[in-house]
C-alpha atoms as a PDB file:
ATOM      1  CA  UNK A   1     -94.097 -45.565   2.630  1.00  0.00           C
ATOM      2  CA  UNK A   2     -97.922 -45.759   3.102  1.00  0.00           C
ATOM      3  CA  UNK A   3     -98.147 -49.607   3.661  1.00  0.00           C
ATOM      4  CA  UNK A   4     -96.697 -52.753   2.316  1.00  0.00           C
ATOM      5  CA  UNK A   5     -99.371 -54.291  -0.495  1.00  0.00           C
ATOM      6  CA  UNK A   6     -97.938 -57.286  -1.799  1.00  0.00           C
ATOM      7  CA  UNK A   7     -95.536 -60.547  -2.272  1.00  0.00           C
ATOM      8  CA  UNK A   8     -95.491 -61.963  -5.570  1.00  0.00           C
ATOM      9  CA  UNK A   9     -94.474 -65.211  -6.682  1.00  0.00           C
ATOM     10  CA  UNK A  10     -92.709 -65.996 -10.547  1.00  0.00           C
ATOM     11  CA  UNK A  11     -94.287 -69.077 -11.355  1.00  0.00           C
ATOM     12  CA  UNK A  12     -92.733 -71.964 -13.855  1.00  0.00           C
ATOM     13  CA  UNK A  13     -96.406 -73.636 -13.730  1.00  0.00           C
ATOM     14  CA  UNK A  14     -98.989 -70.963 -12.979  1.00  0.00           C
ATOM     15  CA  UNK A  15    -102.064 -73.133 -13.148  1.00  0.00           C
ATOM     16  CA  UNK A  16    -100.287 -75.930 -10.863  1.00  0.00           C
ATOM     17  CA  UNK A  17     -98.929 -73.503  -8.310  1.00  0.00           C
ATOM     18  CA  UNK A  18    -102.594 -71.643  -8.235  1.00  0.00           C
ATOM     19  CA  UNK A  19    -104.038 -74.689  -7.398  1.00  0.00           C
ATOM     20  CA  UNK A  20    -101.608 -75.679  -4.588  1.00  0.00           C
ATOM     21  CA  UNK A  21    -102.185 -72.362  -3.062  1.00  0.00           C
ATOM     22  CA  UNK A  22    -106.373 -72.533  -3.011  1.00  0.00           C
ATOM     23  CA  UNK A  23    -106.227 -75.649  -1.401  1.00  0.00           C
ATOM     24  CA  UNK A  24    -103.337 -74.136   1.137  1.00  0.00           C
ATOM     25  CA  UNK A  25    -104.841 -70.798   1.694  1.00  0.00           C
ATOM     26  CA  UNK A  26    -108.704 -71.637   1.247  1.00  0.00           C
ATOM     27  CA  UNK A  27    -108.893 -68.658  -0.982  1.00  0.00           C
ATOM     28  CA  UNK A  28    -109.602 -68.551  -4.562  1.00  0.00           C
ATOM     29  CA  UNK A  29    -107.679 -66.160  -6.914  1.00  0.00           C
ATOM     30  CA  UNK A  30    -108.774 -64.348  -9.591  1.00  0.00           C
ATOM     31  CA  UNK A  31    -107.171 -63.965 -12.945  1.00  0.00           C
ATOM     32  CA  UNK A  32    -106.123 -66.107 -15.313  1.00  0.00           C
ATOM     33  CA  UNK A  33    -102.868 -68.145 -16.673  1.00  0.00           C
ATOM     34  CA  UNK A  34    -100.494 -65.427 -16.658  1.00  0.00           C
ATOM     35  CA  UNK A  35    -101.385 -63.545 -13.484  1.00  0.00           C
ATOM     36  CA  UNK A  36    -103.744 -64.859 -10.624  1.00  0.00           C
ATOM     37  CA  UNK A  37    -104.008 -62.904  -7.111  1.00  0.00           C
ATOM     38  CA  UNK A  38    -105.095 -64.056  -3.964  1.00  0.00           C
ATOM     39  CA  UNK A  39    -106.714 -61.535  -1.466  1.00  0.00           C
ATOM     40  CA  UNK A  40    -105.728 -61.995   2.210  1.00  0.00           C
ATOM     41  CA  UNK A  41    -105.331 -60.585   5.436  1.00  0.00           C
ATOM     42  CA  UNK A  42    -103.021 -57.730   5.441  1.00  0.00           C
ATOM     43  CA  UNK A  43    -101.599 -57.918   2.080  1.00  0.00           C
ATOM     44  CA  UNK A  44    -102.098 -59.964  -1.461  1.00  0.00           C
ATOM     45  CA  UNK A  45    -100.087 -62.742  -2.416  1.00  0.00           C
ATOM     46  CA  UNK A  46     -99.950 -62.908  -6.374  1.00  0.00           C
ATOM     47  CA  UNK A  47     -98.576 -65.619  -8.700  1.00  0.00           C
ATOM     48  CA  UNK A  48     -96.743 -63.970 -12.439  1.00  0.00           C
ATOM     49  CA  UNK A  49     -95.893 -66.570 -15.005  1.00  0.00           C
ATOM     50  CA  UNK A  50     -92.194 -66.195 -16.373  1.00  0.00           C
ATOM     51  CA  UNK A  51     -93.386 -65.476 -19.880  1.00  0.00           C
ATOM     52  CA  UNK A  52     -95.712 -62.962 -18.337  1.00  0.00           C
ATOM     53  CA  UNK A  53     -92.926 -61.211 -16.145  1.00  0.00           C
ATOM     54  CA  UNK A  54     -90.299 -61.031 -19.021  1.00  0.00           C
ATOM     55  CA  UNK A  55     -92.806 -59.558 -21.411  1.00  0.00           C
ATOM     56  CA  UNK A  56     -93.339 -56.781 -18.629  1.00  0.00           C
ATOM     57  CA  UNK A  57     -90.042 -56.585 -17.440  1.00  0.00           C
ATOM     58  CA  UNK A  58     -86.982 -57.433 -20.614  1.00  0.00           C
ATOM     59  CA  UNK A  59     -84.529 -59.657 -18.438  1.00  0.00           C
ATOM     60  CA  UNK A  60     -86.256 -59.930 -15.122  1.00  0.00           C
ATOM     61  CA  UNK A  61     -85.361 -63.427 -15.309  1.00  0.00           C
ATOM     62  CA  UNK A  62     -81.726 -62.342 -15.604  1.00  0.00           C
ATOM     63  CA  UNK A  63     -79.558 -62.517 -12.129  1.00  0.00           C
ATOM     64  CA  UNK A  64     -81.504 -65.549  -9.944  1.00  0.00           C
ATOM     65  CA  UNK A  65     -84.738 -63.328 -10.453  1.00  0.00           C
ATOM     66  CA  UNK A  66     -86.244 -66.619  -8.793  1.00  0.00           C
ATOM     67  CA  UNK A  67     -84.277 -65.632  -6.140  1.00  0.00           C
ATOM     68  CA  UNK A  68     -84.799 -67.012  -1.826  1.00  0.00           C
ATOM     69  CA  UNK A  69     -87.407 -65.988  -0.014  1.00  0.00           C
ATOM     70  CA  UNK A  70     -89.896 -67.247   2.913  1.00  0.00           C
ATOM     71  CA  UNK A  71     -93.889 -66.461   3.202  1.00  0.00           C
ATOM     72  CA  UNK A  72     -94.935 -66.410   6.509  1.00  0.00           C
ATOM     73  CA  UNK A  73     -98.727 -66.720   7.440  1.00  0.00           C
ATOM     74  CA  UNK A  74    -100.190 -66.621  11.015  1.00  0.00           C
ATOM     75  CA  UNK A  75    -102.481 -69.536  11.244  1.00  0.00           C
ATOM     76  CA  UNK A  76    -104.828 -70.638  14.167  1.00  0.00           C
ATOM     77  CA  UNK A  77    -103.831 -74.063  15.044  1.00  0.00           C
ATOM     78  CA  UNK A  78    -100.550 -75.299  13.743  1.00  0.00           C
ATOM     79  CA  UNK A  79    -101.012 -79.283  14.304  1.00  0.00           C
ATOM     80  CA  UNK A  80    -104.662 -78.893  12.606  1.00  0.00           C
ATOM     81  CA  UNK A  81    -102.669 -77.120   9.661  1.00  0.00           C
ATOM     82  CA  UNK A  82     -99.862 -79.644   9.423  1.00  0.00           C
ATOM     83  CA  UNK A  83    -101.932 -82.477   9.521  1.00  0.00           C
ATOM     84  CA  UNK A  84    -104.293 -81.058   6.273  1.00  0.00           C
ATOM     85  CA  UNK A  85    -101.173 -80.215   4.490  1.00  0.00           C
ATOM     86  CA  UNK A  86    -100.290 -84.018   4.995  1.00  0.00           C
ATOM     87  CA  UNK A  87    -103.666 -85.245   3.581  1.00  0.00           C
ATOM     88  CA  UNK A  88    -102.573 -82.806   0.586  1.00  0.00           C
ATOM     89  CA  UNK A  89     -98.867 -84.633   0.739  1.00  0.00           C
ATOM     90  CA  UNK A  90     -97.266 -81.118   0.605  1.00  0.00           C
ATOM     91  CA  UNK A  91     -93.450 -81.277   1.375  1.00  0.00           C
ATOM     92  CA  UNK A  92     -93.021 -80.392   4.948  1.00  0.00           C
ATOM     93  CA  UNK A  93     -89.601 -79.432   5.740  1.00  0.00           C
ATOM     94  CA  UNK A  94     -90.065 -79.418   9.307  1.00  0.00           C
ATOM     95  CA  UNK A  95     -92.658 -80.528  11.242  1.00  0.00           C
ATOM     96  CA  UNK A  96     -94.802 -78.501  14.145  1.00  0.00           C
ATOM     97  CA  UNK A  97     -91.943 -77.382  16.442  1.00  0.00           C
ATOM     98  CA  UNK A  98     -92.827 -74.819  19.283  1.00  0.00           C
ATOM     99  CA  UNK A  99     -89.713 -72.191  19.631  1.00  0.00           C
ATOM    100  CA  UNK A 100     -88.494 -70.529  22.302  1.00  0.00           C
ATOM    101  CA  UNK A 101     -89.609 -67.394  21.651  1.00  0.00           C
ATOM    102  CA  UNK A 102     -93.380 -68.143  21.812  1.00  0.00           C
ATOM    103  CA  UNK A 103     -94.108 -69.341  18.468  1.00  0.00           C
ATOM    104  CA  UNK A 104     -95.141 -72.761  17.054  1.00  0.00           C
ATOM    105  CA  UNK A 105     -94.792 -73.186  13.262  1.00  0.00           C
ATOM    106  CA  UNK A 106     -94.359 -75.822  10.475  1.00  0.00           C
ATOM    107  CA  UNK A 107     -92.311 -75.698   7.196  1.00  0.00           C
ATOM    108  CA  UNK A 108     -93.063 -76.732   3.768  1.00  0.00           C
ATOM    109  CA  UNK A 109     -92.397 -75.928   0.287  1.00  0.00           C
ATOM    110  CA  UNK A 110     -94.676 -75.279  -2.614  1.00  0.00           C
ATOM    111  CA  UNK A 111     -94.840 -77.573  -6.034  1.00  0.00           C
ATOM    112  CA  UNK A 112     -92.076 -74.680  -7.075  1.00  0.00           C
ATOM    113  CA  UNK A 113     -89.432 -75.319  -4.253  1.00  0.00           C
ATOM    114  CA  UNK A 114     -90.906 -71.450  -2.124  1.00  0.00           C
ATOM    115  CA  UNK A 115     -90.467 -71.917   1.821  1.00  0.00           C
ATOM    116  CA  UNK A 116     -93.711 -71.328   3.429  1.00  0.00           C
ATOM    117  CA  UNK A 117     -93.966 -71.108   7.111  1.00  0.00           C
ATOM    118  CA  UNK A 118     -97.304 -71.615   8.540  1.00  0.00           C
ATOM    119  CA  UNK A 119     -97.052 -70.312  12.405  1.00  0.00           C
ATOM    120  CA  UNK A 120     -99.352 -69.386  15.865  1.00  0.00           C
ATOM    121  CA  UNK A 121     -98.594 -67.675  19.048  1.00  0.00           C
ATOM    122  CA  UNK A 122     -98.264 -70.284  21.951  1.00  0.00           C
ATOM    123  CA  UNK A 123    -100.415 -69.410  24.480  1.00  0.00           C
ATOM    124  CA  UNK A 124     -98.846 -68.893  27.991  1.00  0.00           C
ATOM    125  CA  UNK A 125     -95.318 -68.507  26.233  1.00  0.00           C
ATOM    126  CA  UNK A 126     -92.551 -66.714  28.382  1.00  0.00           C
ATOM    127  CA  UNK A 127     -91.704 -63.865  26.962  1.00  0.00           C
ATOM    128  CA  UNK A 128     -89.716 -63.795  23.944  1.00  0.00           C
ATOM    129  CA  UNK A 129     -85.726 -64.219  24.900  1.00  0.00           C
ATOM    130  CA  UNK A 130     -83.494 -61.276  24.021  1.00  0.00           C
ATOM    131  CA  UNK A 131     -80.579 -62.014  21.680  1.00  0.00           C
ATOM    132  CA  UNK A 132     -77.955 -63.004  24.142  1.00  0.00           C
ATOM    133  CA  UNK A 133     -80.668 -65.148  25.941  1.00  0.00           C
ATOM    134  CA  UNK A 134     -80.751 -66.754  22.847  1.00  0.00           C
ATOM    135  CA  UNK A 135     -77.260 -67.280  22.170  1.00  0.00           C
ATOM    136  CA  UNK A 136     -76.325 -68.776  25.336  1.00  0.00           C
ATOM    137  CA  UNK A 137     -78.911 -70.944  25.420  1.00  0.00           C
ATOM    138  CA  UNK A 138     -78.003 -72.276  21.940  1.00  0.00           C
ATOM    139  CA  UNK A 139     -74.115 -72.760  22.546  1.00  0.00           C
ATOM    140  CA  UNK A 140     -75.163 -74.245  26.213  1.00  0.00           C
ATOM    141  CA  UNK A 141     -77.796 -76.677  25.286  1.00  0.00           C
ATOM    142  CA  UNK A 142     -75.836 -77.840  21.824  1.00  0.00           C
ATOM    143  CA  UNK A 143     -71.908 -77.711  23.598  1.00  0.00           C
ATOM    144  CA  UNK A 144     -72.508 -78.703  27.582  1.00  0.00           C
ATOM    145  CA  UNK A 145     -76.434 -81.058  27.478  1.00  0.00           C
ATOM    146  CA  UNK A 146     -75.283 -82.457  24.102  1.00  0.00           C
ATOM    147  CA  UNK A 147     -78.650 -81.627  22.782  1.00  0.00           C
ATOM    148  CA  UNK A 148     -78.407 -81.446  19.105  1.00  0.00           C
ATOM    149  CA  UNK A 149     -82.060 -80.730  18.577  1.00  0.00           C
ATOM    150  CA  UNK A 150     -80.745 -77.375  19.777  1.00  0.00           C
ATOM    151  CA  UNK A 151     -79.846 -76.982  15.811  1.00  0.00           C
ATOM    152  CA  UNK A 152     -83.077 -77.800  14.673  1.00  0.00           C
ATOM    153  CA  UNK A 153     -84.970 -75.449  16.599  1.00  0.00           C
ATOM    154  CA  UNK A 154     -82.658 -72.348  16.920  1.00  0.00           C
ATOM    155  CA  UNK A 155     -80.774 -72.575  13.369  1.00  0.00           C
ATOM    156  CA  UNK A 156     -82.064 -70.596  10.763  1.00  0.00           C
ATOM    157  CA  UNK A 157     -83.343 -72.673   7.659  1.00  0.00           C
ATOM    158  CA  UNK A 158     -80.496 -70.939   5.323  1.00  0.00           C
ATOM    159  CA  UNK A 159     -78.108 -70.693   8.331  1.00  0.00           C
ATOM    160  CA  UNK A 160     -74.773 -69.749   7.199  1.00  0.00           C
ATOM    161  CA  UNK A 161     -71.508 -70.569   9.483  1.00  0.00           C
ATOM    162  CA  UNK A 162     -68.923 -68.578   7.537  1.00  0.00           C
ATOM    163  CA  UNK A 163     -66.269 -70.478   9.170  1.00  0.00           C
ATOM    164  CA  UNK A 164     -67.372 -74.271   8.175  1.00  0.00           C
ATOM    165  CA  UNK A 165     -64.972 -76.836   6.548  1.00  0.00           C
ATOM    166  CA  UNK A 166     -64.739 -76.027   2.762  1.00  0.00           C
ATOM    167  CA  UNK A 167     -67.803 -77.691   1.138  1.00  0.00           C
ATOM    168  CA  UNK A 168     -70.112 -77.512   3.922  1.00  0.00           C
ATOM    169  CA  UNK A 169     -73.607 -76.541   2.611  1.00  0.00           C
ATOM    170  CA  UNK A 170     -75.626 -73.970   4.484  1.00  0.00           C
ATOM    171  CA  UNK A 171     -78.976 -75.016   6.662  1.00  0.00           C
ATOM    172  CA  UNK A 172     -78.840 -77.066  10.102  1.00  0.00           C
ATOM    173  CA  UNK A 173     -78.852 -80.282   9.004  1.00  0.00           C
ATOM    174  CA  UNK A 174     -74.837 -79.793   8.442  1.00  0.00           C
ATOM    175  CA  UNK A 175     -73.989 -78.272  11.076  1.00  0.00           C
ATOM    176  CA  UNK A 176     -76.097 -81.257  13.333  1.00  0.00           C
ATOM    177  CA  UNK A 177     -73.717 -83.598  11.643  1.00  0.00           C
ATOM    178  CA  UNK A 178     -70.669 -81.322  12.131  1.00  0.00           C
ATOM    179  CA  UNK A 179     -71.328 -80.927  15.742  1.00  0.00           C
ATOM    180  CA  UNK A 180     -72.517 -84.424  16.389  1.00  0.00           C
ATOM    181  CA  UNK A 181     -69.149 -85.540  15.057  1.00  0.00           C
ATOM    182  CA  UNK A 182     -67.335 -83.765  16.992  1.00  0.00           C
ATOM    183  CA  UNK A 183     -69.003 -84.261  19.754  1.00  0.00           C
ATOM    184  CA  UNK A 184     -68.282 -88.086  19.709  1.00  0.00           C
ATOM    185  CA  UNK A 185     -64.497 -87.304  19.142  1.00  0.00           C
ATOM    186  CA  UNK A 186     -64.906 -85.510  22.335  1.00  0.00           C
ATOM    187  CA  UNK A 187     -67.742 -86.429  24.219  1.00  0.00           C
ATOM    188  CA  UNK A 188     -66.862 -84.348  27.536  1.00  0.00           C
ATOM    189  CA  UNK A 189     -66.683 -81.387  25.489  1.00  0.00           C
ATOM    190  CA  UNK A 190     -67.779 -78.320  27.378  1.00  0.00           C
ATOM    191  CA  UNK A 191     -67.949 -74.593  26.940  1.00  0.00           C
ATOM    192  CA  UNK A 192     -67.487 -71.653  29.777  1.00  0.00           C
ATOM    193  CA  UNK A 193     -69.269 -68.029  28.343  1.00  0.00           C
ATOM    194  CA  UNK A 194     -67.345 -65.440  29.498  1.00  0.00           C
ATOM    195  CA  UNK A 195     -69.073 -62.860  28.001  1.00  0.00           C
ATOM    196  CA  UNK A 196     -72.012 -61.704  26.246  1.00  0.00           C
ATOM    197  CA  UNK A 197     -72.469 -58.152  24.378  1.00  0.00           C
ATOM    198  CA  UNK A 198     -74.993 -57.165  22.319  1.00  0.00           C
ATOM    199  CA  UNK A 199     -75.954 -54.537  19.186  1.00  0.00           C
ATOM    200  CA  UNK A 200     -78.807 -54.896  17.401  1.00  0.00           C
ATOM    201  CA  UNK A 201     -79.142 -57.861  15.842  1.00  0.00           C
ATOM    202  CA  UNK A 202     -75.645 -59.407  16.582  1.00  0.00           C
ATOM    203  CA  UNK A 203     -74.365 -61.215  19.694  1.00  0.00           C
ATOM    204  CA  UNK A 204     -70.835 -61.357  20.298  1.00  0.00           C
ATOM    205  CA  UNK A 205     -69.533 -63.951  22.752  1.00  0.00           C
ATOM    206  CA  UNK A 206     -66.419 -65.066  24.669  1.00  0.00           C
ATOM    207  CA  UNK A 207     -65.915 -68.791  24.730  1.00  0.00           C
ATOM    208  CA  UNK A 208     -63.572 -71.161  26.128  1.00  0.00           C
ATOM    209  CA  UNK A 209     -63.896 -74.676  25.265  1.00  0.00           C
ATOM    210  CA  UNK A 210     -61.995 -77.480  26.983  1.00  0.00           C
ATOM    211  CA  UNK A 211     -62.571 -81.450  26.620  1.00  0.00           C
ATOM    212  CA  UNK A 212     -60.692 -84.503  26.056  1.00  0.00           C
ATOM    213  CA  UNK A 213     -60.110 -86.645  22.833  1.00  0.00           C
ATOM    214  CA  UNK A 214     -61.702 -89.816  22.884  1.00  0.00           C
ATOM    215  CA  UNK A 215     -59.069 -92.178  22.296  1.00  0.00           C
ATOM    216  CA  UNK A 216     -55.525 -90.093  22.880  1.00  0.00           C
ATOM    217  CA  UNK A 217     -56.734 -88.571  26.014  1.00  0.00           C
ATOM    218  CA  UNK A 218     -55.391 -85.154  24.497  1.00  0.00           C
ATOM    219  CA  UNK A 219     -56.965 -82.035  26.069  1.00  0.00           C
ATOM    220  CA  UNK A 220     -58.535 -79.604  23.512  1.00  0.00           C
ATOM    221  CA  UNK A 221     -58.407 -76.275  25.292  1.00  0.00           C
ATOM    222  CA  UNK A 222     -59.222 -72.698  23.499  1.00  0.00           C
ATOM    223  CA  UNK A 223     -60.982 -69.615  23.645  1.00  0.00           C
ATOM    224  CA  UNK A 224     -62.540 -68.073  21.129  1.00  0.00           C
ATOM    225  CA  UNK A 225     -64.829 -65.023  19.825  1.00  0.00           C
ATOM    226  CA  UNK A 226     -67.986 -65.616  18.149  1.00  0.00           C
ATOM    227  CA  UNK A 227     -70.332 -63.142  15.959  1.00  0.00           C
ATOM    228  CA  UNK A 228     -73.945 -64.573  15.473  1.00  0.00           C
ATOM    229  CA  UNK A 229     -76.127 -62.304  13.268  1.00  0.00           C
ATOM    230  CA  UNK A 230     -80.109 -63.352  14.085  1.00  0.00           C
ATOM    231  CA  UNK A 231     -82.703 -63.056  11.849  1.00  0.00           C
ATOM    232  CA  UNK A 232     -86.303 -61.066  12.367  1.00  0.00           C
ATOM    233  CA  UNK A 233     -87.675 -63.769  14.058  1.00  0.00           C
ATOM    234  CA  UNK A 234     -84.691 -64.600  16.529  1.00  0.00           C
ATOM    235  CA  UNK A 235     -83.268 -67.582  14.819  1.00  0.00           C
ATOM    236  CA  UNK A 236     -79.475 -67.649  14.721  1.00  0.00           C
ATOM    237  CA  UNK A 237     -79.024 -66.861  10.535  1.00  0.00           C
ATOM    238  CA  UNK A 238     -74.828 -66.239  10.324  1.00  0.00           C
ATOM    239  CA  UNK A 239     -71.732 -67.284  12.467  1.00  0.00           C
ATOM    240  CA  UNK A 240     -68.287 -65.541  12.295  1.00  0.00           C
ATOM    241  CA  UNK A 241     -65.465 -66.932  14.531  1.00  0.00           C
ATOM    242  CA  UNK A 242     -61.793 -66.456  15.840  1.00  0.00           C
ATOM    243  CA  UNK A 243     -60.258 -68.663  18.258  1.00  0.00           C
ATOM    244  CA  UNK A 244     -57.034 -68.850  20.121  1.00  0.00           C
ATOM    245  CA  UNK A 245     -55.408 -72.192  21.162  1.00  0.00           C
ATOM    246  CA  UNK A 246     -54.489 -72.346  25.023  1.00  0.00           C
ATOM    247  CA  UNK A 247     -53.012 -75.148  26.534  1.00  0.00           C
ATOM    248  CA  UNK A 248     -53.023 -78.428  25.234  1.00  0.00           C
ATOM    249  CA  UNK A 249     -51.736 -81.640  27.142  1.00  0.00           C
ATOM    250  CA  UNK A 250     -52.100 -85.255  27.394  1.00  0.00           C
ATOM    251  CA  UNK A 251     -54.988 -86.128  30.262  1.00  0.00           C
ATOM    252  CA  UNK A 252     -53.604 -87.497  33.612  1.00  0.00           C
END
């Protein structure tokens, strides 16, 4: 492979979604209704109307062709970015956050539903945590400070906890309300990591978790092995679990 070239977008509305992306980018594309290209830093972003696309390609609609994906452009000043894209009421998903791995970004989506991050190195940042940095932080700061903005910042957008209650949909906003539920039915819950190991881009982790029921006085005690899978830029993106019930008493 010589070099990456492009990332193109199907577009429902072509004309609308061009426009969105001028104002965004500050670029102008060329072409016309059908196909429109935008020239930028590195690579070209270009937008291909569905009636276009199935003309070239019979059935490349077929299968969730419109399938999920995230652009990802490196911006000066994130706050000075976020505050435009407010004046153009685009749909931020997540305001300027700065992450613990050095970067600060801000989410939104196109007129089309596409994820866009918009992100900047923070100067001074510590360098970027390894994986099982990462993981402990997340299950100390969420399970032992009670901090649930720990699922905000360290959750992948599409986070997927393969072991959630039936139903559950993907992202962090559920699993903020999972945890924050459980939390208050046991609000001295606390964790002890045992162990950490590490290959590639998966974490596995020994847990034991003890705390009291709120209002039986029961003691939830177990340990447990946990699988987290992060993504490219060091978000935790899946969960696997397996846990092991050890004793379990009423409080003194």
């Amino acid at each position: 492979m010589e070099r990456f070239n492009s990332v193109c977008l199907v577009a429902r509305d072509l004309p609308r979604l061009r426009a969105f992306y001028e104002q965004v980018l500050r670029v102008k594309a060329t072409g016309d209704d059908t196909f429109a290209e935008f020239s930028l830093p590195g690579a070209q972003l270009t937008l291909f109307a569905e009636p276009g696309l199935e003309t070239m390609v019979k059935g490349g609609l077929s299968m969730d062709a419109l399938g999920h994906s995230i652009l990802e452009f490196q911006v000066q000043d994130v706050d000075a970015e976020y505050e435009r894209l407010r004046e153009l009421d685009a749909l931020v998903v997540k305001p300027p956050t700065t992450q613990p791995w050095g970067l600060r970004s801000v989410w939104f989506r196109d007129p089309e539903g596409q994820l866009i991050n918009f992100f900047a190195p923070v100067a001074g940042a510590r360098t970027p945590w390894s994986g099982k940095e990462t993981v402990r932080h997340f299950f100390e700061r969420l399970l032992n400070d009670h901090d649930l903005t720990d699922c905000d910042e360290l959750l992948a957008p599409d986070y997927w906890d393969h072991d959630a209650p039936p139903g559950m949909p993907r992202g962090p906003q559920s699993i903020k309300q999972f945890v924050e539920s459980f939390l208050e039915e046991y609000p001295d819950m606390h964790i002890e990591i045992e162990a950490l190991l590490a290959e590639g881009q998966q974490v596995a982790a020994r847990l034991v978790w003890s705390g009291h029921h709120r209002e039986s006085g029961a003691l939830y005690h177990q340990a447990g092995i946990v699988v987290v899978r992060l993504n490219a830029t060091g978000q935790l993106a899946e969960r696997w679990s397996a846990y092991q019930p050890l004793t379990r008493q009423a409080a003194p």
